[in-house]
Structures are given as C-alpha cells and as structure tokens.
N, C-alpha and C. Protein backbone atom coordinates (compact mmCIF):
# COMPACT_ATOMS: atom_id res chain seq x y z
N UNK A 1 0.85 -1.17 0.00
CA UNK A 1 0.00 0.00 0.00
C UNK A 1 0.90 1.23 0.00
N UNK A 2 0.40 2.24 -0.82
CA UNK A 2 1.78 3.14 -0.93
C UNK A 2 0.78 3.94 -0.13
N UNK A 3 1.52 5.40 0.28
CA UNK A 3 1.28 6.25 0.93
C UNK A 3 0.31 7.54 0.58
N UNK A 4 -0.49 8.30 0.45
CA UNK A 4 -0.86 8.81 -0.52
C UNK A 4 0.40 10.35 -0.38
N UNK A 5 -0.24 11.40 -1.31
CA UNK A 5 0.62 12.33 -1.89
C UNK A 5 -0.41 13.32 -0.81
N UNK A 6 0.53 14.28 -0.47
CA UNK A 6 -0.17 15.10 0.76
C UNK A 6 0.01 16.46 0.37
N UNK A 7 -0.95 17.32 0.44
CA UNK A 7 -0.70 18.89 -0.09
C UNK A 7 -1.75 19.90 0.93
N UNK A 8 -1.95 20.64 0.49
CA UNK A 8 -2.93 21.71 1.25
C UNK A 8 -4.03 21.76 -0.02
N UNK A 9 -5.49 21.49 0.38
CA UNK A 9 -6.46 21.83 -0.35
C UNK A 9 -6.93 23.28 -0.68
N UNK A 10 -6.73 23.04 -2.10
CA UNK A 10 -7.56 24.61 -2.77
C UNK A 10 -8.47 24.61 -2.00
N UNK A 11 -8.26 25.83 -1.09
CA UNK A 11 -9.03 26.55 0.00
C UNK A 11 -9.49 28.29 -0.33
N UNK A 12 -10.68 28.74 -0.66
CA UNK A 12 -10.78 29.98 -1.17
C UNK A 12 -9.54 31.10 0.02
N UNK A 13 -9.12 32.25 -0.81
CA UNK A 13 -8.23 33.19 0.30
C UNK A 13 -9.60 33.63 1.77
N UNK A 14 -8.46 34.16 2.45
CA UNK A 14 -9.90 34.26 3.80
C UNK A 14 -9.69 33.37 4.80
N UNK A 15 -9.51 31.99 4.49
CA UNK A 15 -10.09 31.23 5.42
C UNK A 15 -8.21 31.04 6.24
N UNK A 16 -7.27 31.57 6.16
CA UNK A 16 -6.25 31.85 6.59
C UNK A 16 -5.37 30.40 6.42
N UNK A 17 -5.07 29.45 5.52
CA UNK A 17 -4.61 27.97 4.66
C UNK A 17 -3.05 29.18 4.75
N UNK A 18 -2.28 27.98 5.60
CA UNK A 18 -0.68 28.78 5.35
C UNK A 18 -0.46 27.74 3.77
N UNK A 19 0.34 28.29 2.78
CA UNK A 19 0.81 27.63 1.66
C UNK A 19 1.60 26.48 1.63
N UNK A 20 2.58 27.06 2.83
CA UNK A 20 3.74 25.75 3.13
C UNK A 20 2.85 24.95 3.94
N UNK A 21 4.20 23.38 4.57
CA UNK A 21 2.87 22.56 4.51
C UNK A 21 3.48 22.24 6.08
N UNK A 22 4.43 23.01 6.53
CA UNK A 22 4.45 23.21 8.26
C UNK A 22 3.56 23.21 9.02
N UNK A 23 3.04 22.07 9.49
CA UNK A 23 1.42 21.92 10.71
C UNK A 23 0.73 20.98 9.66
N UNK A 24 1.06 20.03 8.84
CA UNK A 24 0.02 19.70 8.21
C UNK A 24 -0.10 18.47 8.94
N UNK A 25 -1.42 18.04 8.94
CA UNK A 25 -1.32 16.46 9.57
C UNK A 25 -0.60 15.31 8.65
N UNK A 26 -0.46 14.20 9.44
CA UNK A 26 0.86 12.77 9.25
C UNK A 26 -0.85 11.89 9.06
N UNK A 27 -0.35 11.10 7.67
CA UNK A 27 -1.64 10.41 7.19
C UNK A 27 -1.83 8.97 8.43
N UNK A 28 -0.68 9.16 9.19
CA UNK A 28 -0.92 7.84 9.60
C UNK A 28 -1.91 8.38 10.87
N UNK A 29 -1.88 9.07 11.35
CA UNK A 29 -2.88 9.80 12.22
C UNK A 29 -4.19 9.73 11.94
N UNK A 30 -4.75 10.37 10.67
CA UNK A 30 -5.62 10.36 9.82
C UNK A 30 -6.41 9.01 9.97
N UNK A 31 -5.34 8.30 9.57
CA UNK A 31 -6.00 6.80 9.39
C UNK A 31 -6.15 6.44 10.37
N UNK A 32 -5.71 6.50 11.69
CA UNK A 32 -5.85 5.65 12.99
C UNK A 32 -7.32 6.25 13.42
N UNK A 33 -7.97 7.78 12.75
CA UNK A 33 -8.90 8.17 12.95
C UNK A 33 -9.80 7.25 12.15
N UNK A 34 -9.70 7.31 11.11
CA UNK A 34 -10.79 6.74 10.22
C UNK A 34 -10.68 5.40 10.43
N UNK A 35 -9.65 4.14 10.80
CA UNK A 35 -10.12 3.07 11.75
C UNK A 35 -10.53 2.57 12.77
N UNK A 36 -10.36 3.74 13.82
CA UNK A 36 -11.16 3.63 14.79
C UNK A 36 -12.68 4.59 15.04
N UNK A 37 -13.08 5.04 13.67
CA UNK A 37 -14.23 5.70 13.96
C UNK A 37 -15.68 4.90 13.95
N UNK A 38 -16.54 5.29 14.93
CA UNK A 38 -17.49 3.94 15.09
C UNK A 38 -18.59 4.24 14.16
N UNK A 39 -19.00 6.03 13.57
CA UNK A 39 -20.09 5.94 13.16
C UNK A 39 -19.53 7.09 11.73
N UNK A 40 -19.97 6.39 10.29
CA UNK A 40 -19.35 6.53 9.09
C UNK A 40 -20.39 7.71 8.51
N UNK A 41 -20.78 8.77 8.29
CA UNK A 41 -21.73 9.62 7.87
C UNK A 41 -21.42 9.44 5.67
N UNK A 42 -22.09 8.74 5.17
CA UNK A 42 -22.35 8.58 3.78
C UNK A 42 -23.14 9.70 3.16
N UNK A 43 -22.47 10.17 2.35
CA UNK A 43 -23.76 11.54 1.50
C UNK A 43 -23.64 10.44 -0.43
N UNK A 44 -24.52 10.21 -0.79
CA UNK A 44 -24.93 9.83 -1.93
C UNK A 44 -25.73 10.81 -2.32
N UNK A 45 -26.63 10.93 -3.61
CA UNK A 45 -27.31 11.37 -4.61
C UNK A 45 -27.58 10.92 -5.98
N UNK A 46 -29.10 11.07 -6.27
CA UNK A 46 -29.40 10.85 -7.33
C UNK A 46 -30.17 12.48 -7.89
N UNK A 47 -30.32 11.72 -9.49
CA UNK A 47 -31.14 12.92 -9.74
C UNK A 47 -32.44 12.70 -9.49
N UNK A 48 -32.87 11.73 -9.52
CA UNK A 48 -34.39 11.43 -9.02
C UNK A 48 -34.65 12.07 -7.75
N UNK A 49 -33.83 11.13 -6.69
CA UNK A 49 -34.05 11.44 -5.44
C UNK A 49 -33.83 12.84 -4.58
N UNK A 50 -32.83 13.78 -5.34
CA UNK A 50 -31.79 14.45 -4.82
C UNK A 50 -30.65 13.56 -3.28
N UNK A 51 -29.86 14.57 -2.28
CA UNK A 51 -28.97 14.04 -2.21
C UNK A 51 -29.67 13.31 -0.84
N UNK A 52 -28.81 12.51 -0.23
CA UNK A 52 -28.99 11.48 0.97
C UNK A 52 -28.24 11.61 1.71
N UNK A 53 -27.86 11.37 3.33
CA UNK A 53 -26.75 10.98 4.31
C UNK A 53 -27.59 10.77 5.45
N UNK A 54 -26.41 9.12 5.42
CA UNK A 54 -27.08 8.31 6.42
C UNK A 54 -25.61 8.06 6.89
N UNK A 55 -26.33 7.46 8.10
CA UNK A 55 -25.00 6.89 9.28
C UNK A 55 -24.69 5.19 9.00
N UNK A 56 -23.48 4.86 8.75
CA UNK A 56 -23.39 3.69 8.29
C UNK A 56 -22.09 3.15 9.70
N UNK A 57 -22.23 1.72 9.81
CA UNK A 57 -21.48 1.23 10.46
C UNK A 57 -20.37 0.32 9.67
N UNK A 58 -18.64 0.52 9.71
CA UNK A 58 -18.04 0.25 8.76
C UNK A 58 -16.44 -0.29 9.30
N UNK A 59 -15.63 -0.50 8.09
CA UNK A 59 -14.56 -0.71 8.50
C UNK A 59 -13.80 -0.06 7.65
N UNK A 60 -12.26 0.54 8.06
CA UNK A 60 -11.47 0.77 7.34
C UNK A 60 -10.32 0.37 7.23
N UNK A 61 -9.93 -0.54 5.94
CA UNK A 61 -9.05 -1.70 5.84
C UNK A 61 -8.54 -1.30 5.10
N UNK A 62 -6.94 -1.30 4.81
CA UNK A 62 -6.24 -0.65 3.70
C UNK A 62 -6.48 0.75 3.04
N UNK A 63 -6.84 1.00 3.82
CA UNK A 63 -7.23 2.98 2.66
C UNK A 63 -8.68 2.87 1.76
N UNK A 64 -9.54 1.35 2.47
CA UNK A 64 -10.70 1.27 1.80
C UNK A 64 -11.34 1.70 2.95
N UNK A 65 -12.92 2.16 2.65
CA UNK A 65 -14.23 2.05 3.44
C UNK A 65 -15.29 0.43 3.17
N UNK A 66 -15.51 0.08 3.81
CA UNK A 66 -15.99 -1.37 3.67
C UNK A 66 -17.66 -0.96 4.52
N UNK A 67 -18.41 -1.32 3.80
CA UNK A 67 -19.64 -1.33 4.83
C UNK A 67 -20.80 -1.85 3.35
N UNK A 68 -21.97 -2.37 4.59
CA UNK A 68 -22.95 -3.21 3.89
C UNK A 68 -24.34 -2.57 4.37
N UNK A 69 -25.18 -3.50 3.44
CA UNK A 69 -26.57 -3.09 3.32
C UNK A 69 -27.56 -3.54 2.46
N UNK A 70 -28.79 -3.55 2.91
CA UNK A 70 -29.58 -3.68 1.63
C UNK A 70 -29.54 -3.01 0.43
N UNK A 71 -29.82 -3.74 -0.94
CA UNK A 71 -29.84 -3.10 -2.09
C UNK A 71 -31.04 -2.61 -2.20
N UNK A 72 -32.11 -2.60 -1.15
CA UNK A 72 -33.15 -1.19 -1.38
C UNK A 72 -33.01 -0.59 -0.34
N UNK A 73 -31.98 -0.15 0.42
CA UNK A 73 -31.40 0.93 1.09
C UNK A 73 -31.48 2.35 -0.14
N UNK A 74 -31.83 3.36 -0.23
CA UNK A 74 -31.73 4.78 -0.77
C UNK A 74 -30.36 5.11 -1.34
N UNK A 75 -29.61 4.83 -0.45
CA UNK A 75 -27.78 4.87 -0.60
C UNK A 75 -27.65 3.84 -1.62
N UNK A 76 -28.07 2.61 -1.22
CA UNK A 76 -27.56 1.55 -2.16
C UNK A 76 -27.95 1.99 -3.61
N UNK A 77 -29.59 2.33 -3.66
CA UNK A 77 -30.01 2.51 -5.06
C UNK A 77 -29.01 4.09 -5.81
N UNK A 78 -28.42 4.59 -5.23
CA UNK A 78 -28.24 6.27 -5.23
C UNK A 78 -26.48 5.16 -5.90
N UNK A 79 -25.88 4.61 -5.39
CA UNK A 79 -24.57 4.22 -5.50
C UNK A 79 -24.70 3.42 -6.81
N UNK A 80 -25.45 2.66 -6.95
CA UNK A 80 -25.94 1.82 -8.47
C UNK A 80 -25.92 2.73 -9.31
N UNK A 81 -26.60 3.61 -9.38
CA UNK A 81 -27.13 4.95 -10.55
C UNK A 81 -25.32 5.56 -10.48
N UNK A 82 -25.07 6.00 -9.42
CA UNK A 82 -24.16 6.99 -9.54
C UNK A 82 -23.12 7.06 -8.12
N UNK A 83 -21.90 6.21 -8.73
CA UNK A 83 -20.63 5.28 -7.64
C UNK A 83 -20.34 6.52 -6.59
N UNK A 84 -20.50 7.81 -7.30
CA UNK A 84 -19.36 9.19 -6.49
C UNK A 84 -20.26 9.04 -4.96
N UNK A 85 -19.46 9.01 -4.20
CA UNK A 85 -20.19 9.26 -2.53
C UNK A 85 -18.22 10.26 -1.97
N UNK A 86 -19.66 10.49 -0.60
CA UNK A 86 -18.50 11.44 0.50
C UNK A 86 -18.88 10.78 1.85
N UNK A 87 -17.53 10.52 2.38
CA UNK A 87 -17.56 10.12 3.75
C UNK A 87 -17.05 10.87 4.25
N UNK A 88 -17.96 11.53 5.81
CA UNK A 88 -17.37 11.75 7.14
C UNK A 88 -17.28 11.14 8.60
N UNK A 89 -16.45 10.99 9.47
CA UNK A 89 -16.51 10.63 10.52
C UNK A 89 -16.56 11.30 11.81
N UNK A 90 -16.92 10.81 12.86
CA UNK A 90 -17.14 11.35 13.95
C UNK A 90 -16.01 11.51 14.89
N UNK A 91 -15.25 12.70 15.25
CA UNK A 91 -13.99 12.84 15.95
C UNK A 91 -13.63 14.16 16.50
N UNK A 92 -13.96 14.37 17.97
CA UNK A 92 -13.95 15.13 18.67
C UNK A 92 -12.68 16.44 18.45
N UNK A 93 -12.97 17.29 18.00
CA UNK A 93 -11.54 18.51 17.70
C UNK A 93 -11.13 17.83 15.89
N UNK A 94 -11.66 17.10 15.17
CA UNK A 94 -11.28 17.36 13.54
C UNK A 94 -12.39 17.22 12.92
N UNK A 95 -11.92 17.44 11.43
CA UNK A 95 -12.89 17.86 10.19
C UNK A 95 -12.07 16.56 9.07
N UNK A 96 -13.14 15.60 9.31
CA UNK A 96 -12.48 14.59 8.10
C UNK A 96 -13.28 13.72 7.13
N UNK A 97 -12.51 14.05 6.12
CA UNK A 97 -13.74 14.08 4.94
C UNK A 97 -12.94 12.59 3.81
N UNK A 98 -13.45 11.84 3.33
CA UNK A 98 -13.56 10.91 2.38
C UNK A 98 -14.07 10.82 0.92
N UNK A 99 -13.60 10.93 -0.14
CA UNK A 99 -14.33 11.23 -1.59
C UNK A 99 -13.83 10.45 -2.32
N UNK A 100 -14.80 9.61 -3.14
CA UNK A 100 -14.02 8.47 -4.25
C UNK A 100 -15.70 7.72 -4.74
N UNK A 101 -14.95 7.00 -5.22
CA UNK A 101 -16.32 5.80 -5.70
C UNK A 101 -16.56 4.44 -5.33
N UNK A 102 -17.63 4.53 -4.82
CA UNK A 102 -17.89 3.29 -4.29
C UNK A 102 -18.45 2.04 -5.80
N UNK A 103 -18.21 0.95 -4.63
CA UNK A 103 -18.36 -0.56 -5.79
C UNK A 103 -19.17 -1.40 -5.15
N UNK A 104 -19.68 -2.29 -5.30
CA UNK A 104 -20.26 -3.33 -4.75
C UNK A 104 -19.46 -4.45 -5.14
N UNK A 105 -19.09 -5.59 -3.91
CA UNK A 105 -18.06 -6.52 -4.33
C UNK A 105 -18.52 -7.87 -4.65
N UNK A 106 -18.23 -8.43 -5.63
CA UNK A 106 -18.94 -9.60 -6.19
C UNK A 106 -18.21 -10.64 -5.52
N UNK A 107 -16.89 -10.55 -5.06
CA UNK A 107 -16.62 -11.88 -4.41
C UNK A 107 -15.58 -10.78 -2.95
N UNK A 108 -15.44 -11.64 -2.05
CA UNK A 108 -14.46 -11.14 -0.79
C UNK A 108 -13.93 -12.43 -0.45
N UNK A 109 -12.12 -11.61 -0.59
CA UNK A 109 -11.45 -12.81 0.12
C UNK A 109 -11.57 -13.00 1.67
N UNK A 110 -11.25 -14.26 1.88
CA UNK A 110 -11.28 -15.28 2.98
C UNK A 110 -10.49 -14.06 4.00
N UNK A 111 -9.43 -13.12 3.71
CA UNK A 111 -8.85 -12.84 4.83
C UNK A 111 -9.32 -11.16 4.82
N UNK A 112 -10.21 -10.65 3.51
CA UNK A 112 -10.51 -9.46 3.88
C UNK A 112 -12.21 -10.09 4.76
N UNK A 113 -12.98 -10.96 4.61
CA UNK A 113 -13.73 -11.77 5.30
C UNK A 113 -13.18 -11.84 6.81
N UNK A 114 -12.28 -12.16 7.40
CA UNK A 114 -11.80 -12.22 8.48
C UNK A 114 -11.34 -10.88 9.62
N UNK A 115 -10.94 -9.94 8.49
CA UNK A 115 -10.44 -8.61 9.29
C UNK A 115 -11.96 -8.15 9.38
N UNK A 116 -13.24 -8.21 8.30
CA UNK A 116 -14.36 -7.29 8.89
C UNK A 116 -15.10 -8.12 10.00
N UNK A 117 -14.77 -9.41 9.98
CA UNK A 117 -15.46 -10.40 11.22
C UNK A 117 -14.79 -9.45 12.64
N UNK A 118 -13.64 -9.75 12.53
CA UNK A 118 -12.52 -9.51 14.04
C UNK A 118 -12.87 -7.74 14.33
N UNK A 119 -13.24 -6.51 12.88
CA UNK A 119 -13.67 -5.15 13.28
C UNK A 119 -14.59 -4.42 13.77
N UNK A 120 -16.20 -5.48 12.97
CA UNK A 120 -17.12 -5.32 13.40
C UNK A 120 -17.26 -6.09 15.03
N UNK A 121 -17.45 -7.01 15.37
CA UNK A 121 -17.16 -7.66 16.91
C UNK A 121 -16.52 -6.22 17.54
N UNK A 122 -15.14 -6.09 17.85
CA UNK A 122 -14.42 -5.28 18.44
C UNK A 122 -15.14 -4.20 18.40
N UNK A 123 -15.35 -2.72 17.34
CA UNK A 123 -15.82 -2.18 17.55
C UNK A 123 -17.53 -1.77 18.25
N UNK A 124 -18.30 -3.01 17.26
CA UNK A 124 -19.86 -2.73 17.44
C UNK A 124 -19.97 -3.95 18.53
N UNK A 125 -19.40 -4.99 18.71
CA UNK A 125 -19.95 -5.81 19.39
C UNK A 125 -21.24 -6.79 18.17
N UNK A 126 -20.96 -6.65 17.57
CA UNK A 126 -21.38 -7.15 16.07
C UNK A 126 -21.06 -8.50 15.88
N UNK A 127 -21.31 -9.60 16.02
CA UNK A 127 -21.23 -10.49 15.62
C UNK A 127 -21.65 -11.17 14.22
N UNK A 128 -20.58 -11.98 13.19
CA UNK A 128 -20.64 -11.81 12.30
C UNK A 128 -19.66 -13.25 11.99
N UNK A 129 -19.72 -14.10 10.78
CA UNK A 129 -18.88 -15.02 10.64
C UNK A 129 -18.45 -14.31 8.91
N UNK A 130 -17.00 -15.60 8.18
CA UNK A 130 -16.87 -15.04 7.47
C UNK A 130 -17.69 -15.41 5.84
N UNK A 131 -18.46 -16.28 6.26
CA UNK A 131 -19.57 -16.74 5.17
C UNK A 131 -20.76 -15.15 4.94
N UNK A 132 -21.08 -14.86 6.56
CA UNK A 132 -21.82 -13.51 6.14
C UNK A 132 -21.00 -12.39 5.25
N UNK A 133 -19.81 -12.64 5.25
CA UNK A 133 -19.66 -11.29 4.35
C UNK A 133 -19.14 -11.71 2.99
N UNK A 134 -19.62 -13.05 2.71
CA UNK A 134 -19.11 -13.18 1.19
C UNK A 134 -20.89 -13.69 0.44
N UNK A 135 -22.06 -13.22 0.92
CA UNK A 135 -23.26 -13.54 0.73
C UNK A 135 -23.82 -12.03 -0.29
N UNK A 136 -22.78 -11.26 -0.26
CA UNK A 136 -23.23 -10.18 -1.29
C UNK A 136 -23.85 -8.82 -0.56
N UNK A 137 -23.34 -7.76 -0.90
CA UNK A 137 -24.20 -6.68 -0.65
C UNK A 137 -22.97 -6.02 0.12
N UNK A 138 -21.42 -6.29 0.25
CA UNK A 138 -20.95 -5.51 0.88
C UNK A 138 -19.83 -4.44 -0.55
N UNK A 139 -20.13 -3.16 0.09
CA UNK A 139 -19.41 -2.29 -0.56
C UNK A 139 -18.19 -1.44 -0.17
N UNK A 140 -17.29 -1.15 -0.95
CA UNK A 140 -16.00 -0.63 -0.75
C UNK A 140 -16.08 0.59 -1.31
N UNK A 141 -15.37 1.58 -0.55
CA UNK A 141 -15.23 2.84 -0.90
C UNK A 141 -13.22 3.01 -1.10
N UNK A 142 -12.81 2.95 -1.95
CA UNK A 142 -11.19 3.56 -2.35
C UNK A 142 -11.40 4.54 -2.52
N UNK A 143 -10.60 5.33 -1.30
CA UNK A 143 -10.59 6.74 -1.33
C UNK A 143 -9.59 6.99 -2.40
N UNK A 144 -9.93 8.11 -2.71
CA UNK A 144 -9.25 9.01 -4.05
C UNK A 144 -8.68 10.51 -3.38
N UNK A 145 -9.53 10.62 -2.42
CA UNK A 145 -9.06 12.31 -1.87
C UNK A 145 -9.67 11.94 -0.40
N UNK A 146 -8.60 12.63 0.37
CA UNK A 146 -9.33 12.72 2.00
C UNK A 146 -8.80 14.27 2.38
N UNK A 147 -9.53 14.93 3.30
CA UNK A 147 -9.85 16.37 3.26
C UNK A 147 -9.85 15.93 5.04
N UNK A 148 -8.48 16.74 5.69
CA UNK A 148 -8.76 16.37 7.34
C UNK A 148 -8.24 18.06 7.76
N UNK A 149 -8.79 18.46 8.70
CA UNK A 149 -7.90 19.13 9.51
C UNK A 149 -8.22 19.67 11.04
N UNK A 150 -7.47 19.83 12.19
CA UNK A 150 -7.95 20.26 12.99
C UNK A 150 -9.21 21.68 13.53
N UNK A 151 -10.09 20.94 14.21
CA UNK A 151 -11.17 22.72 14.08
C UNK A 151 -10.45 23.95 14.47
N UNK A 152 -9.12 23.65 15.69
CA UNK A 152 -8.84 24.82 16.52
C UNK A 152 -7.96 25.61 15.51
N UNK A 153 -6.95 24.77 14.50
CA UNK A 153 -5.79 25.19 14.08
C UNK A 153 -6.35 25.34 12.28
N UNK A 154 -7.88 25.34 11.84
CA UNK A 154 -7.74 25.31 10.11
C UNK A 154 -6.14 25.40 9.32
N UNK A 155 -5.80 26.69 9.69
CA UNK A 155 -5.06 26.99 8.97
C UNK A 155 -3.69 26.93 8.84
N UNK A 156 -3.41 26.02 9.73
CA UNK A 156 -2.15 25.33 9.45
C UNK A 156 -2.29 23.92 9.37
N UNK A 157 -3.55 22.95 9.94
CA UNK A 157 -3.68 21.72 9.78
C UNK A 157 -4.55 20.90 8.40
N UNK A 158 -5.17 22.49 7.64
CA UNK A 158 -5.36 21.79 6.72
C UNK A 158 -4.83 20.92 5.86
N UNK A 159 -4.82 19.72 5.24
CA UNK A 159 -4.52 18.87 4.49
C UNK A 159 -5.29 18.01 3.69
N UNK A 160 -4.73 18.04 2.79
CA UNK A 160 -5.74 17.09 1.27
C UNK A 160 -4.41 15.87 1.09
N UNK A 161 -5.20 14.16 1.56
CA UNK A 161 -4.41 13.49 1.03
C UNK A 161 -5.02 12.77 -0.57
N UNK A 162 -4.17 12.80 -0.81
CA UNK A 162 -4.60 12.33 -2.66
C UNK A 162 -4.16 10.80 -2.97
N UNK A 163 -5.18 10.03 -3.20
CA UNK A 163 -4.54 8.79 -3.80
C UNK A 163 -4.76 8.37 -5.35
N UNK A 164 -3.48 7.67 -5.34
CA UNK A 164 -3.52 6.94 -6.97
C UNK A 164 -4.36 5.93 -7.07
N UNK A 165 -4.93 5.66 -7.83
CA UNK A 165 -6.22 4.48 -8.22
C UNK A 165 -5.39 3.64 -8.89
N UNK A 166 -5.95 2.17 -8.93
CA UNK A 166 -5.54 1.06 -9.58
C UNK A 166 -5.42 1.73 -11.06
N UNK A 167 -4.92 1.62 -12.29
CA UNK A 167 -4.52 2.16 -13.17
C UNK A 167 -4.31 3.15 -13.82
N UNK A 168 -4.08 4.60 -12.55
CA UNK A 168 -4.25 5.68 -12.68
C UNK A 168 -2.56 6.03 -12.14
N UNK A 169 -1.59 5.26 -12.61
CA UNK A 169 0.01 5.15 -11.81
C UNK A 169 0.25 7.10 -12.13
N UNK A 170 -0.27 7.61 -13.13
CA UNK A 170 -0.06 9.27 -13.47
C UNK A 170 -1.29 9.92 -12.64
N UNK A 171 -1.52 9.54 -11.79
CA UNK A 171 -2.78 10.59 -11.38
C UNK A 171 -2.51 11.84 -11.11
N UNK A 172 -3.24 12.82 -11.38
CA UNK A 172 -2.74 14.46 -11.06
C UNK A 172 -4.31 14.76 -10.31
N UNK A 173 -4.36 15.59 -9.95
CA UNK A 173 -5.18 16.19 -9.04
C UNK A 173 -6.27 16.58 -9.85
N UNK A 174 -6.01 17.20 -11.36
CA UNK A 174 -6.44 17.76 -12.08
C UNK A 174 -7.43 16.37 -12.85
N UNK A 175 -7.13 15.15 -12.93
CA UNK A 175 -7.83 14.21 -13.51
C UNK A 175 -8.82 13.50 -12.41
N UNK A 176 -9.01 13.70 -11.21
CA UNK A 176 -10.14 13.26 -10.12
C UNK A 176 -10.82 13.87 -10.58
N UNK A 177 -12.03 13.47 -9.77
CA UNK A 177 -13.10 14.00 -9.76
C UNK A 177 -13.21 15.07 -8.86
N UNK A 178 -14.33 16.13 -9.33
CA UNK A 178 -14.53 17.40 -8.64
C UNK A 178 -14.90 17.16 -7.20
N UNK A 179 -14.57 17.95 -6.17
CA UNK A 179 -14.96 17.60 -5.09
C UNK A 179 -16.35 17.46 -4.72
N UNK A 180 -16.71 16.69 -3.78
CA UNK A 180 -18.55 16.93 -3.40
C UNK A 180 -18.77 17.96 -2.51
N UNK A 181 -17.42 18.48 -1.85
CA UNK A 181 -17.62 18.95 -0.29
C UNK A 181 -17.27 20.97 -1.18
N UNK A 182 -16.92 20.79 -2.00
CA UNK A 182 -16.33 22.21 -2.42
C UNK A 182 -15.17 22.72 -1.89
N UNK A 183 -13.78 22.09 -1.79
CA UNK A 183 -12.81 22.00 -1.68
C UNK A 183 -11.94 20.34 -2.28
N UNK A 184 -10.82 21.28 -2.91
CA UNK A 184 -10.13 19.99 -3.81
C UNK A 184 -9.02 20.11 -3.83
C-alpha cells in the first residue's frame, strides 16, 4: 500500500490555509482516525431522489471504506445509478472528509472476510462469521481524496491526502473527480 501524496487543499483566500505545509497532519494519524471511527456519515445522490446521508457502520481496511446493506437501502439505489459518494466521521476537535467511488463486491477474500469479522465484533460488538460477508451486498469505498484538519488550528492543519487508483500510476489532481464537499 503506498502512501498517498499530501498537499494543502484549494481553500478559497480568507479562510487563513498557510501555503507551506508546516502543521500539516501525518496520514498515519488520519488513518488511525478513520479506523477507529465507530459511526461513518455517507452523502450519496441521485437525480431522481436528490442528495442522501445516512450513518453507516463500517470498517477501514487498507485505505478502503468497507460497509454493507440492503440493495433497497436509498444509498444503495443512489450508489448503483451513480458510484461518487463522500464520507465523514465522527472525531472530537477534527474535520475529516472521504471522496471516491464506491463498488459493490462480487466476491471477498477469505482474509478481507476475516479482518471485517474480528472489526465489526471489536468495535460494534457485532457479531458476524466469514460466510456472512461473502453472501453479497458488501461495498468498498477507495478513497481518491481525504480532506482532514484540525477545528482549533484550520489553517495550518489543513490537508488534502490524494490517492492513486488502480490504473491511474499518473494521477494528477487535475484528472479526479470534482470535489462533493467544495474543496479539492
């Protein structure tokens, strides 16, 4: 798993974003947030429906979002039509944001089966074997952009981490997708 590429998000002037990247948060921080966060806030949209956010219960395994549901869940039907979703989490003193496209997984290995058995238990008290999560309906989110920074400090802790996608080894910032949150 490589690391992602770390910068300061195009932030309109005003909101006081130092340029250099002195105070920025360490992704591994980031992530210890977004694996230990218990409750996943999902924003989807359709054009039918307009937009959605619901609270999802999840895991974060490798720089993925993992979480399940019915396929007549609102989200689910909203993710079929149209993959782009935004995740936030719940974390006392930060602002952390998730953007990419979600998938629905047609098969799960035996040992990504095993880490959501051993995450869900631990965190939710969830009991779960690893046959339930290869029965269909669980979805992955590969982040593409994560948007974190402290509330007290914006403007030196802002940070945008950027990841490369499976056959995207040239990714530039400029070829993602537009942000959902209005910062990129």
């Amino acid at each position: 798993m490589r690391a992602p590429r770390v910068t300061r998000p195009a932030i309109p002037a005003g909101y006081g974003v130092s340029d250099d990247m002195k105070g920025a948060l360490r992704w591994i921080s980031v992530r210890r947030i977004l694996e230990g966060a218990l409750r996943y806030w999902i924003a989807t949209s359709s054009r039918d429906d307009g937009p959605h956010l619901i609270q999802q219960w999840a895991a974060w395994v490798d720089d993925t979002l993992y979480f399940g549901g019915s396929k007549k869940t609102k989200w689910s039907r909203h993710l079929r039509l149209d993959p782009r979703i935004a995740v936030s989490v719940e974390r006392t003193g930060y602002s952390i944001m998730v953007e990419g496209r979600a998938q629905v997984l047609a098969t799960v290995t035996p040992e990504l089966a095993g880490a959501l058995v051993a995450i869900f238990d631990k965190k939710y008290g969830y009991k779960t074997t690893v046959e339930d999560w290869t029965k269909g309906g669980l979805w992955a989110l590969r982040a593409e952009k994560v948007f974190a920074w402290k509330f007290a400090s914006l403007g030196t802790t802002a940070t945008r981490f950027l990841f490369d996608q499976p056959g995207d080894a040239a990714a530039s910032p400029s070829s993602r997708a537009p942000s959902a949150i209005g910062v990129s």
